[in-house]
Protein backbone atom coordinates (compact mmCIF):
# COMPACT_ATOMS: atom_id res chain seq x y z
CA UNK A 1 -52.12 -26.28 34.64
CA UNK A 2 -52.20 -29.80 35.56
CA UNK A 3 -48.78 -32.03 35.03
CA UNK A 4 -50.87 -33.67 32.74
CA UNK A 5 -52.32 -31.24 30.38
CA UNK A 6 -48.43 -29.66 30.44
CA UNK A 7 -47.31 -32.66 28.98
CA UNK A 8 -50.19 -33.20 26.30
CA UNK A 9 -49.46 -28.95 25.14
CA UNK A 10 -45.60 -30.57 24.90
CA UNK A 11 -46.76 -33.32 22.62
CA UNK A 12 -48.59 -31.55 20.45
CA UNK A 13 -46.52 -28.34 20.11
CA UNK A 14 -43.69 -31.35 19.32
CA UNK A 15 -46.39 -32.94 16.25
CA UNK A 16 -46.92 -29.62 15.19
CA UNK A 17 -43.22 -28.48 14.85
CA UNK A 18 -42.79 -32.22 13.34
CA UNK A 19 -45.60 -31.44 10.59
CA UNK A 20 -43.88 -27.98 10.19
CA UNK A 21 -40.77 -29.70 9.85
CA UNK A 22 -41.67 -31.70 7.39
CA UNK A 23 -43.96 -29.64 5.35
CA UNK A 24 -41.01 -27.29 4.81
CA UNK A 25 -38.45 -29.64 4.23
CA UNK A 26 -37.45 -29.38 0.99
CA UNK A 27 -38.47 -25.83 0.97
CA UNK A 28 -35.85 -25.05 3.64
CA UNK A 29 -32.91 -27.16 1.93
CA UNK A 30 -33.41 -25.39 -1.66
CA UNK A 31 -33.30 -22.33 0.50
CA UNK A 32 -30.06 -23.11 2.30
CA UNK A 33 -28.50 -24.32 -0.82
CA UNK A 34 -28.83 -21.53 -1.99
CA UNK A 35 -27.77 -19.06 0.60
CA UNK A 36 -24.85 -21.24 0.73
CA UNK A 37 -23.65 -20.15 -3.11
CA UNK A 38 -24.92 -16.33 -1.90
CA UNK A 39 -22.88 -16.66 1.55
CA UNK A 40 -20.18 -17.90 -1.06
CA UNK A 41 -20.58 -15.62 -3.56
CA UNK A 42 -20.84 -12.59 -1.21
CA UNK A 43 -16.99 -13.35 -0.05
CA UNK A 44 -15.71 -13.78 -3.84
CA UNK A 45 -17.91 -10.70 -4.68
CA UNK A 46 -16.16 -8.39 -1.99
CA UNK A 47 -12.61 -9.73 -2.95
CA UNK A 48 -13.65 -8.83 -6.78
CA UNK A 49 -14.91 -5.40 -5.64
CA UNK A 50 -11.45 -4.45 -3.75
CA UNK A 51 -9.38 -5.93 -6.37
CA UNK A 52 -11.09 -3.82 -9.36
CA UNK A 53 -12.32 -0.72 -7.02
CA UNK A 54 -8.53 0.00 -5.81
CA UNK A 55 -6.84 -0.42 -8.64
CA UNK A 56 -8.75 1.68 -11.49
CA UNK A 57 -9.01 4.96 -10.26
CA UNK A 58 -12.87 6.42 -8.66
CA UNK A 59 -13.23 7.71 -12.41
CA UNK A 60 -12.26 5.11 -13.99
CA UNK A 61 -14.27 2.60 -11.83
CA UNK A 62 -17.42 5.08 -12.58
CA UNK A 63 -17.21 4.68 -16.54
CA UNK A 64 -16.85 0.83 -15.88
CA UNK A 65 -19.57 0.76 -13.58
CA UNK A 66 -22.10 2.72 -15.34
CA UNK A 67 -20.50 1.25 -18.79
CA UNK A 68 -21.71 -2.71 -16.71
CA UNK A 69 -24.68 -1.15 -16.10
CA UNK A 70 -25.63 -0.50 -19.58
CA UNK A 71 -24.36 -3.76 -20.07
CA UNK A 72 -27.07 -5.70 -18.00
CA UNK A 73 -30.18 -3.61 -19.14
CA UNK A 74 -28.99 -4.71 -22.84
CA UNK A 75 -28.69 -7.97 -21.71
CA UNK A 76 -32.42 -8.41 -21.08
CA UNK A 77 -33.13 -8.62 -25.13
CA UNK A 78 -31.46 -11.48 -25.07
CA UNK A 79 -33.34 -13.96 -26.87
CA UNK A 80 -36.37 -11.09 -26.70
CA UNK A 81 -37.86 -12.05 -23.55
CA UNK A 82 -37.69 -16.23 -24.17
CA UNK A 83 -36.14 -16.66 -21.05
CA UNK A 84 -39.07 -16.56 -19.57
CA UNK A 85 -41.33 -19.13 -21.11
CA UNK A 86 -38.27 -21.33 -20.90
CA UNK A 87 -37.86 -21.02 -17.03
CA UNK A 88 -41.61 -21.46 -17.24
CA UNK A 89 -41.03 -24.99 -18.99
CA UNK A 90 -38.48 -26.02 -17.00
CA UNK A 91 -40.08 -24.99 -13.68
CA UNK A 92 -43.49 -26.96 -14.80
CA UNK A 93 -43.21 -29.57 -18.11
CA UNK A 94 -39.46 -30.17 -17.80
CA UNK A 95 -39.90 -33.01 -21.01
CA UNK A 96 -40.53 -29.55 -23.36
CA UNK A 97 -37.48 -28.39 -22.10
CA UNK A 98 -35.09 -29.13 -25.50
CA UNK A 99 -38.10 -27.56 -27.49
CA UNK A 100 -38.12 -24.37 -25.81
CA UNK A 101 -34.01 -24.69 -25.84
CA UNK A 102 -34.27 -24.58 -29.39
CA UNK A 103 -36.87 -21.38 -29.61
CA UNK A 104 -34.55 -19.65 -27.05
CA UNK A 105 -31.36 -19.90 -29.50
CA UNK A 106 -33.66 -18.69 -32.49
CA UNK A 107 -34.75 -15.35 -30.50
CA UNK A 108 -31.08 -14.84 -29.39
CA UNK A 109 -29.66 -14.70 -32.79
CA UNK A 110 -32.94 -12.96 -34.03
CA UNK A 111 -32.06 -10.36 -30.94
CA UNK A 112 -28.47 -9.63 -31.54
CA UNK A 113 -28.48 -7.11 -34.51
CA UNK A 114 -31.10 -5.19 -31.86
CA UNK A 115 -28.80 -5.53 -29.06
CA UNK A 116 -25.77 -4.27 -30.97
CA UNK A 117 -27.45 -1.10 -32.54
CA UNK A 118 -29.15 -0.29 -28.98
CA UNK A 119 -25.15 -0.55 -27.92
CA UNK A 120 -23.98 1.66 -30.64
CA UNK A 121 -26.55 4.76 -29.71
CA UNK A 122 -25.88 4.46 -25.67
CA UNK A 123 -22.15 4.88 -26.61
CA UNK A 124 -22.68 7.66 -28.83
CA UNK A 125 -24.98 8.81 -26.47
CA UNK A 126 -23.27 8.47 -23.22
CA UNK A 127 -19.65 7.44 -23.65
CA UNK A 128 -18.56 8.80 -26.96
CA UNK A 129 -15.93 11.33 -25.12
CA UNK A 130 -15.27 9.30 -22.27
CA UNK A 131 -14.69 5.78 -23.11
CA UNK A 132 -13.11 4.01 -26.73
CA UNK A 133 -15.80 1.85 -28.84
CA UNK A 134 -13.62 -1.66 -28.51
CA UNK A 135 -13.15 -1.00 -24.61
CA UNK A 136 -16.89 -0.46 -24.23
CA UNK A 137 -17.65 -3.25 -26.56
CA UNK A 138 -15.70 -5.95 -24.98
CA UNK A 139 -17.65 -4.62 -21.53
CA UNK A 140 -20.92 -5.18 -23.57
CA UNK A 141 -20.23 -8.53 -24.67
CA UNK A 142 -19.20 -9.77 -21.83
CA UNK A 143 -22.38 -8.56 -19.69
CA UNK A 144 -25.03 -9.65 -22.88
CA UNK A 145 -23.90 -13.02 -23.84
CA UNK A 146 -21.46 -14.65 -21.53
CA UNK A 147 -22.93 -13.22 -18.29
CA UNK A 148 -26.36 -13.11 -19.17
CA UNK A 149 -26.12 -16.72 -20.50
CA UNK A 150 -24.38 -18.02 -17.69
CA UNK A 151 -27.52 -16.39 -15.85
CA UNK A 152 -30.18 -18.40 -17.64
CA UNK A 153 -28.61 -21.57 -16.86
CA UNK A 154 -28.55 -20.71 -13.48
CA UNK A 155 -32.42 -20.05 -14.20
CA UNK A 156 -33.32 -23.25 -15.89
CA UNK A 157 -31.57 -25.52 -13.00
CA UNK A 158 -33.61 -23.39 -10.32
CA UNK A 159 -36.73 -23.98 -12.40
CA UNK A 160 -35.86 -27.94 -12.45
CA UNK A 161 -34.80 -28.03 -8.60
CA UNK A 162 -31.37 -28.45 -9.11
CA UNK A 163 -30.45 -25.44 -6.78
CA UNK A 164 -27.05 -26.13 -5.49
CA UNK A 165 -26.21 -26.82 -9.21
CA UNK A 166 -27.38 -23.25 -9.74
CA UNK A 167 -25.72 -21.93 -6.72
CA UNK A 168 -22.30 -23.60 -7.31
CA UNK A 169 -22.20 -22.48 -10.83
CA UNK A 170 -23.02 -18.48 -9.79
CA UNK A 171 -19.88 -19.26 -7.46
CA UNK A 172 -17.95 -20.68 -9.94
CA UNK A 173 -18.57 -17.42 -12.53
CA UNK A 174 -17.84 -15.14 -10.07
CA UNK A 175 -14.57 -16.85 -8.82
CA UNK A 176 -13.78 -16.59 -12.29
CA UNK A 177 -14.39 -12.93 -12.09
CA UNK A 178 -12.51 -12.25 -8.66
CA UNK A 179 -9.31 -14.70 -10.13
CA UNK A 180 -9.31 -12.19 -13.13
CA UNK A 181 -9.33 -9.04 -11.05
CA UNK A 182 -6.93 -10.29 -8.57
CA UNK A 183 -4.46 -11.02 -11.99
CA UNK A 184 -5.35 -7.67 -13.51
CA UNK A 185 -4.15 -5.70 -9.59
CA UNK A 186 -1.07 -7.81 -9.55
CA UNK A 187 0.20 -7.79 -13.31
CA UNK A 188 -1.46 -5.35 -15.76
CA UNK A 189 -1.21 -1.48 -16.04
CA UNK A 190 -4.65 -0.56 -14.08
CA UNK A 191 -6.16 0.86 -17.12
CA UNK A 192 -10.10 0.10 -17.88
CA UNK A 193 -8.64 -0.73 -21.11
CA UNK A 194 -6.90 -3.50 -20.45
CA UNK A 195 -9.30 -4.52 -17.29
CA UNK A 196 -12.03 -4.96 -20.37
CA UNK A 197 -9.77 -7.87 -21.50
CA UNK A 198 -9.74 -9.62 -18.34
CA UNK A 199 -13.42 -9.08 -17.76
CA UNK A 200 -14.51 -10.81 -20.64
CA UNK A 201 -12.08 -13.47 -20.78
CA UNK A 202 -13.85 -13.92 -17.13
CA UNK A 203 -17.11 -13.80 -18.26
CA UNK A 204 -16.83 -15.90 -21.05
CA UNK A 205 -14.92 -18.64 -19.58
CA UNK A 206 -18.53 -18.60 -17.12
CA UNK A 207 -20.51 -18.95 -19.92
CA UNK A 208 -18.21 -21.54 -21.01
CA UNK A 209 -18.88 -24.12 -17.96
CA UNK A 210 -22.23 -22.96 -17.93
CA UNK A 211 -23.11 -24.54 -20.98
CA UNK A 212 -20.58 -27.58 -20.87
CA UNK A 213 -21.42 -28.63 -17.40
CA UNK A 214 -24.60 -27.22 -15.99
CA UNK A 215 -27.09 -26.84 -18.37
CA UNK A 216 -29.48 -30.15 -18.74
CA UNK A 217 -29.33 -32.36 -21.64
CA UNK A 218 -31.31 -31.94 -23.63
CA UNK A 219 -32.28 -32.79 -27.52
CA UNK A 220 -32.77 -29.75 -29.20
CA UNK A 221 -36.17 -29.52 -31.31
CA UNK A 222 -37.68 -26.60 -33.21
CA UNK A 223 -41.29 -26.00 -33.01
CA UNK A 224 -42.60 -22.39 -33.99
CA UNK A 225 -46.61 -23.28 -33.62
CA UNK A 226 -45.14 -23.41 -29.69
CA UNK A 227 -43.23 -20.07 -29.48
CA UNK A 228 -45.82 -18.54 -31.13
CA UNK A 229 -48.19 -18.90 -28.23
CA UNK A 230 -45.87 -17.87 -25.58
CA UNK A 231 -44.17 -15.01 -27.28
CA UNK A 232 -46.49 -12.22 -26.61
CA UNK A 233 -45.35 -13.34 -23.08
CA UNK A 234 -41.94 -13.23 -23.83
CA UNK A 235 -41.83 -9.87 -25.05
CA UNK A 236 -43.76 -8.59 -22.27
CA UNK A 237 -41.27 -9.80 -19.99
CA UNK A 238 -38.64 -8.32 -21.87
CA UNK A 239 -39.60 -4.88 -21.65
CA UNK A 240 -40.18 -5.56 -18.10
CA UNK A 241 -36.64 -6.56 -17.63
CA UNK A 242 -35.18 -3.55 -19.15
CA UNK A 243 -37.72 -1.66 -17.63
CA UNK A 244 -36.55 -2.91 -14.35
CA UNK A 245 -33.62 -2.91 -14.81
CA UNK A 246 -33.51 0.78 -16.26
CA UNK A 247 -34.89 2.03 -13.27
CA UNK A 248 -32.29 -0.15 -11.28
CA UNK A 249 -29.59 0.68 -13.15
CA UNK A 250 -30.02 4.27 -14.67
CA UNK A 251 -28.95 5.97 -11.88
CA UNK A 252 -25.12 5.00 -12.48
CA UNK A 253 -25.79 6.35 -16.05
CA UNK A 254 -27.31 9.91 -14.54
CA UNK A 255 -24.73 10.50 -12.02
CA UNK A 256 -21.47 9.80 -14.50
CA UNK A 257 -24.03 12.30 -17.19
CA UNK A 258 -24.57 15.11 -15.01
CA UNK A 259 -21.86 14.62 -11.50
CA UNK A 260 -19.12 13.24 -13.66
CA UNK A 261 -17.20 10.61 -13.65
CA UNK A 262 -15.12 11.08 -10.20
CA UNK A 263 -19.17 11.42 -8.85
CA UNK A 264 -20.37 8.46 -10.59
CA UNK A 265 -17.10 6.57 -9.42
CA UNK A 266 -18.08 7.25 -5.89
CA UNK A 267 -22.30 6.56 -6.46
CA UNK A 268 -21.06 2.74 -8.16
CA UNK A 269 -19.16 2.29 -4.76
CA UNK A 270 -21.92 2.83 -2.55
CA UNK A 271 -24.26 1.11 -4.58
CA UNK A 272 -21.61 -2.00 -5.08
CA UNK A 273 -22.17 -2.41 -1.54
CA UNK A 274 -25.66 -2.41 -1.12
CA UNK A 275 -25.51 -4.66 -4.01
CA UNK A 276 -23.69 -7.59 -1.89
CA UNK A 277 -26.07 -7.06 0.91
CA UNK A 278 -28.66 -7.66 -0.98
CA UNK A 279 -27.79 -11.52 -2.11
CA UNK A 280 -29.86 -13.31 0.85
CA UNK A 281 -32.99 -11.67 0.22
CA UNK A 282 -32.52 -12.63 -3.67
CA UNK A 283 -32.19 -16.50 -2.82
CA UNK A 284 -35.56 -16.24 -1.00
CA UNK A 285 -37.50 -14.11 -3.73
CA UNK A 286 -36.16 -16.80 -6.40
CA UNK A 287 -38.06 -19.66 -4.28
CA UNK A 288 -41.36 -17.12 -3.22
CA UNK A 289 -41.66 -16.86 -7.08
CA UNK A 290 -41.67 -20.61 -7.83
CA UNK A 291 -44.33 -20.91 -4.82
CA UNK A 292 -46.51 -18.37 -6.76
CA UNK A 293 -46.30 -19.75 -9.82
CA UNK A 294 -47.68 -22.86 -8.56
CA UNK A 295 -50.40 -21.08 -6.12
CA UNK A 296 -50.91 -17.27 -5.62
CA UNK A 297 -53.63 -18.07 -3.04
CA UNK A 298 -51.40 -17.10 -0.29
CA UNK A 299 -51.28 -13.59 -1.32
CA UNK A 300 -55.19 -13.04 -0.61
CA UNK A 301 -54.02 -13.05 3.22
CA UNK A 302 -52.68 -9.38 4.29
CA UNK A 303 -51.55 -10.85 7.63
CA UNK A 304 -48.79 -12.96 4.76
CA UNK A 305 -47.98 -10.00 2.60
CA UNK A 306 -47.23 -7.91 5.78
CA UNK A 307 -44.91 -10.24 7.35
CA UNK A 308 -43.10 -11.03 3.66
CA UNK A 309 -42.31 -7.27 3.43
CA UNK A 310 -41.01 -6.75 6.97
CA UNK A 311 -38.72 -9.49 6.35
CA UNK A 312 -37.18 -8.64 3.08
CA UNK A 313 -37.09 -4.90 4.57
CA UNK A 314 -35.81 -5.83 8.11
CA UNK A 315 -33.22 -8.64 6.47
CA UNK A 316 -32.11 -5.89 3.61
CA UNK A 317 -31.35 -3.05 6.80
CA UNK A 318 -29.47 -5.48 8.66
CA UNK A 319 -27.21 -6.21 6.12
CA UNK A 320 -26.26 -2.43 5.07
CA UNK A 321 -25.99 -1.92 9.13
CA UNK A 322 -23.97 -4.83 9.37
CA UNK A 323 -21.23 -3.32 6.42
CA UNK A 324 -21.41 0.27 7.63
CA UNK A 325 -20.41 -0.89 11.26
CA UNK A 326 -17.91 -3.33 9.69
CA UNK A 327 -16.19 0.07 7.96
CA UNK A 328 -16.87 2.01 10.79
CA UNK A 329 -14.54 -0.46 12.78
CA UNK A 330 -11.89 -0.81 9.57
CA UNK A 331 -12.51 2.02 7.07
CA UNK A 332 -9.23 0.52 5.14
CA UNK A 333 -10.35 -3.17 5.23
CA UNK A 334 -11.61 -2.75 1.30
CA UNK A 335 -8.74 -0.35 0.05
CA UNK A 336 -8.07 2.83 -0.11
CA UNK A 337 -10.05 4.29 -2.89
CA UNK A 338 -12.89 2.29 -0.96
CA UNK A 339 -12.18 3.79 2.44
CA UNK A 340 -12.89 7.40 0.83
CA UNK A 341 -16.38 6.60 -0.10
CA UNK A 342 -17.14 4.16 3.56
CA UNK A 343 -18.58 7.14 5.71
CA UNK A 344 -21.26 7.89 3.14
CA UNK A 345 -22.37 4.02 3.37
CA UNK A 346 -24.49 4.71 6.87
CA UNK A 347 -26.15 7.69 4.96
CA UNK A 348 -28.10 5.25 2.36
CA UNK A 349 -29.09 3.09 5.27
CA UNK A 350 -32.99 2.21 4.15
CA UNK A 351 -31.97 2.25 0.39
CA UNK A 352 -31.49 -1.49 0.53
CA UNK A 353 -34.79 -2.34 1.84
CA UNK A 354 -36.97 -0.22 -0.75
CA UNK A 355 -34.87 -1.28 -3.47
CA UNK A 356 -35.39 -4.82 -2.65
CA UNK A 357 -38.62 -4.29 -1.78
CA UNK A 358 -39.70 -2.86 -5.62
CA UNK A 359 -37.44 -6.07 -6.49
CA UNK A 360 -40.11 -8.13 -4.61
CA UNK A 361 -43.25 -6.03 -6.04
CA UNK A 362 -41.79 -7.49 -9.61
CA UNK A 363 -41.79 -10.61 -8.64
CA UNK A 364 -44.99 -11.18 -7.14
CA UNK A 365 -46.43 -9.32 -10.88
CA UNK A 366 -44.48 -11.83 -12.88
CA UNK A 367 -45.64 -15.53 -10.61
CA UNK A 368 -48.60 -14.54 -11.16
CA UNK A 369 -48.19 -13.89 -14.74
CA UNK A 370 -48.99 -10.21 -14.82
CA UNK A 371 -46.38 -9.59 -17.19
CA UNK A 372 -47.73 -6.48 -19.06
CA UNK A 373 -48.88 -4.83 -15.98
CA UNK A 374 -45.30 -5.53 -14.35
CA UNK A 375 -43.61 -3.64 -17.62
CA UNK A 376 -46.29 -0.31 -17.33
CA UNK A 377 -45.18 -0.45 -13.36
CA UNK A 378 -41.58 -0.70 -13.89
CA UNK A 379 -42.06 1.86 -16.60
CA UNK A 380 -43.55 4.41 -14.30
CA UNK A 381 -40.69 3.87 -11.81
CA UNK A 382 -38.12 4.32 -14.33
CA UNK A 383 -39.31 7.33 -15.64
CA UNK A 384 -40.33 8.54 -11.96
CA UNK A 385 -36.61 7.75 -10.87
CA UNK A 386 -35.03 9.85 -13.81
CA UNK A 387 -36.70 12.77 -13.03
CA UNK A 388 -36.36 12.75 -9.01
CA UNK A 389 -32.30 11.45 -9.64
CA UNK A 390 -32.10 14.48 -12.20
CA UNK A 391 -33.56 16.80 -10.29
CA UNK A 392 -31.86 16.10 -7.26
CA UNK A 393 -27.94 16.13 -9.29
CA UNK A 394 -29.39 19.43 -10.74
CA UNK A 395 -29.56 21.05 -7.16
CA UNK A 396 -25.99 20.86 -6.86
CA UNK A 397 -25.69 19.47 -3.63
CA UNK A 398 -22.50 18.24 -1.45
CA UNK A 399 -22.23 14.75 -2.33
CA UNK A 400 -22.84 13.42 1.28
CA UNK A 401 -26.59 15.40 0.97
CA UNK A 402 -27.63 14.04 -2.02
CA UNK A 403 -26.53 10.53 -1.02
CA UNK A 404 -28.36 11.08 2.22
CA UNK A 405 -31.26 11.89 0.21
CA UNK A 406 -31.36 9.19 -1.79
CA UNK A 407 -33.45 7.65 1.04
CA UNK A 408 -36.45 9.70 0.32
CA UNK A 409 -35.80 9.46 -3.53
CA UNK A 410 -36.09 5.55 -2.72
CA UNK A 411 -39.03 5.97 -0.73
CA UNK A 412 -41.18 8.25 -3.07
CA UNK A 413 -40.50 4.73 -5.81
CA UNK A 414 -41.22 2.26 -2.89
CA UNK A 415 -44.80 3.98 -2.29
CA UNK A 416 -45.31 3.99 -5.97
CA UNK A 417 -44.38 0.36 -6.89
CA UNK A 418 -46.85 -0.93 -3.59
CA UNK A 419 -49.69 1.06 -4.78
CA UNK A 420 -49.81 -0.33 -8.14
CA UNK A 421 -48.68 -3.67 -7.78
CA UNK A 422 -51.14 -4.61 -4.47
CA UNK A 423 -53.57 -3.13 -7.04
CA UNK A 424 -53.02 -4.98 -10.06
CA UNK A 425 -52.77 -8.42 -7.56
CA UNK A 426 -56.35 -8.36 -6.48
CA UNK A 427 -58.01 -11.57 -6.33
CA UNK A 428 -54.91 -13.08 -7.64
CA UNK A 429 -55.80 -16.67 -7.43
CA UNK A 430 -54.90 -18.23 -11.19
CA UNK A 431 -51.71 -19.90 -12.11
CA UNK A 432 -50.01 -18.58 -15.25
CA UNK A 433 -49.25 -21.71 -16.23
């Protein structure tokens, strides 16, 4: 190649990166604002987790776990779905943002009598030996109105832009959370009883500067004809969300029903863990689904949908990799009761990336606004994960075999969830909006 045509290739590979650059711009800011409240939160997150897992005991941390877990699939009545057409607003015609504001705070007070008789039955039907009413009540509250409310504003300043508003202020809540489990190691009696006081103290103090300091303002108007017309979407994505979250979170439930609560103690550990290396792949599926919403042209190309799902999958390994070698270097650096359960970590090594990856499936159904076809999918899972999770407890297996085979269980709901959701997407070109 002549010096000449070297240098023209160097100039335009320089305009290209500089179109690329600033194409992406504000794309790749939002992005790192909000890996920088993950990267955050993922440090305040572990020093919560070793605070809370090494002082209750494994049992004790099971029943809180799995009672947490029931918790967060309650919390997605909230309001009966309205988050969504709210995040929709704000995401899209922010000046209807007070109007939806208003139908939101309707459908959460319409919700809560549903919320607390769903509560009653799963204590009855899960906790009634194990657990007191007021202990798993507080645990409720604190995951279906503070948390879960501190959660939506998070939502609505996404959908506006304001992401490092939305990242400091899931920093913020869960510093609140790790400054109440440091307090509860150092001064109280290690019981879950008292631990439910300082959780929802913790929670609700979130929910507290949520409100006061995050969310927009906003005057509040009330206009039904409006709801009306976007509440068959609403409830659609409610049952999706405790669909999802059913299938996400039913496992903790299964294990403390038919392993026990020592077994269940030791399943919330490993899946705590996955949990935090899971938060960079969340930041970019929050800003994928705002892309879609606006276009879903881009998921016509296969050559695109390949490359998203080796990156979620290839970030989501990396991370469990990166804590299992972590361990394997300093099985005591997270406690105790934590290094007990650390050698099982490397056995759930591809766990991560199918769980995120179903987490992705979901959100490509709901950008493009395939909300009742996202709740039959997540439906299927859930039921499809409750009878591989029983069946494999029922075997009666060492723990470290049916941990390992979580991977296949995993697999079997990854293969499920891409077969029906690259089905339902075809030709998905519309906005939802």
């Amino acid at each position: 190649m002549r010096p000449s045509q070297a240098l023209s290739c160097r100039i335009e590979m320089i305009a290209r990166l500089k179109t690329l650059a600033v194409t992406y711009k504000d794309t790749v800011r939002a992005y790192l604002s909000m890996i920088g409240g993950s990267a955050g939160r993922l440090v305040i997150s572990l020093v919560y987790f070793i605070a809370i897992a090494n002082t209750l005991s494994i049992s004790e941390f099971g029943l809180f776990a799995t009672a947490s877990a029931c918790g967060i699939m309650l919390s997605r009545l909230l309001a009966f779905g309205f988050v969504s057409p709210l995040y929709r607003i704000a995401t899209v015609k922010q000046r209807l943002l007070g109007t939806y504001t208003g139908g939101f705070l309707a459908g959460m007070v319409l919700s809560l009598p549903v919320i607390a008789l769903a509560a009653w039955v799963t204590h009855r039907l899960v906790f009634a030996d194990q657990m007191t009413i007021p202990t798993f009540a507080k645990i409720i509250v604190a995951e279906v109105l503070c948390w879960r409310i501190m959660e939506i504003v998070v939502i609505v300043s996404y959908g506006i832009n304001r992401f490092g508003a939305g990242s400091w202020l899931v920093v913020m809540a869960t510093l609140f959370k790790m400054a109440a489990a440091v307090a509860f190691a150092m001064l109280a009696d290690g019981s879950l009883s008292t631990w439910a006081w300082y959780y929802i103290g913790a929670n609700g103090l979130a929910a507290l500067a949520a409100i006061v300091f995050f969310y927009p303002r906003v005057r509040l108007r009330w206009k039904p004809v409006l709801y009306m017309r976007r509440w068959a979407d609403a409830i659609s994505v409610a049952g999706a969300e405790v669909l999802f979250y059913i299938q996400s979170e039913l496992d903790k439930v299964l294990v403390l029903s038919l392993g026990g609560a020592e077994a269940a103690g030791i399943y919330a550990m490993i899946m705590r863990l996955v949990d935090l290396t899971a938060l960079p792949v969340r930041a970019f599926l929050t800003l994928l689904t705002q892309k879609l919403m606006r276009t879903a042209a881009v998921l016509e190309q296969f050559k695109y949908r390949v490359m998203l799902e080796a990156g979620v999958a290839s970030i989501s390994t990396a991370g469990l990799l990166a804590m299992s070698g972590f361990l394997w270097i300093f099985p005591n650096a997270l406690g105790r009761n934590v290094a007990e359960v650390a050698p099982l970590l490397i056995l759930v090594a591809l766990v991560p990336a199918f769980r995120n990856l179903i987490e992705y499936h979901s959100e490509l159904l709901y950008a493009t606004g395939r909300t009742f076809v996202r709740m039959l999918v997540l439906a299927s899972l859930g039921a499809m994960k409750a009878l591989l999770l029983a069946y494999l407890l029922g075997l009666a297996l060492d723990i470290p075999v049916w941990v390992e085979l979580m991977n296949g269980l995993f697999l079997v709901l990854y293969v499920q969830s891409a077969l029906f959701t690259y089905q339902a997407l075809r030709g998905a070109t519309r906005r939802p909006i």
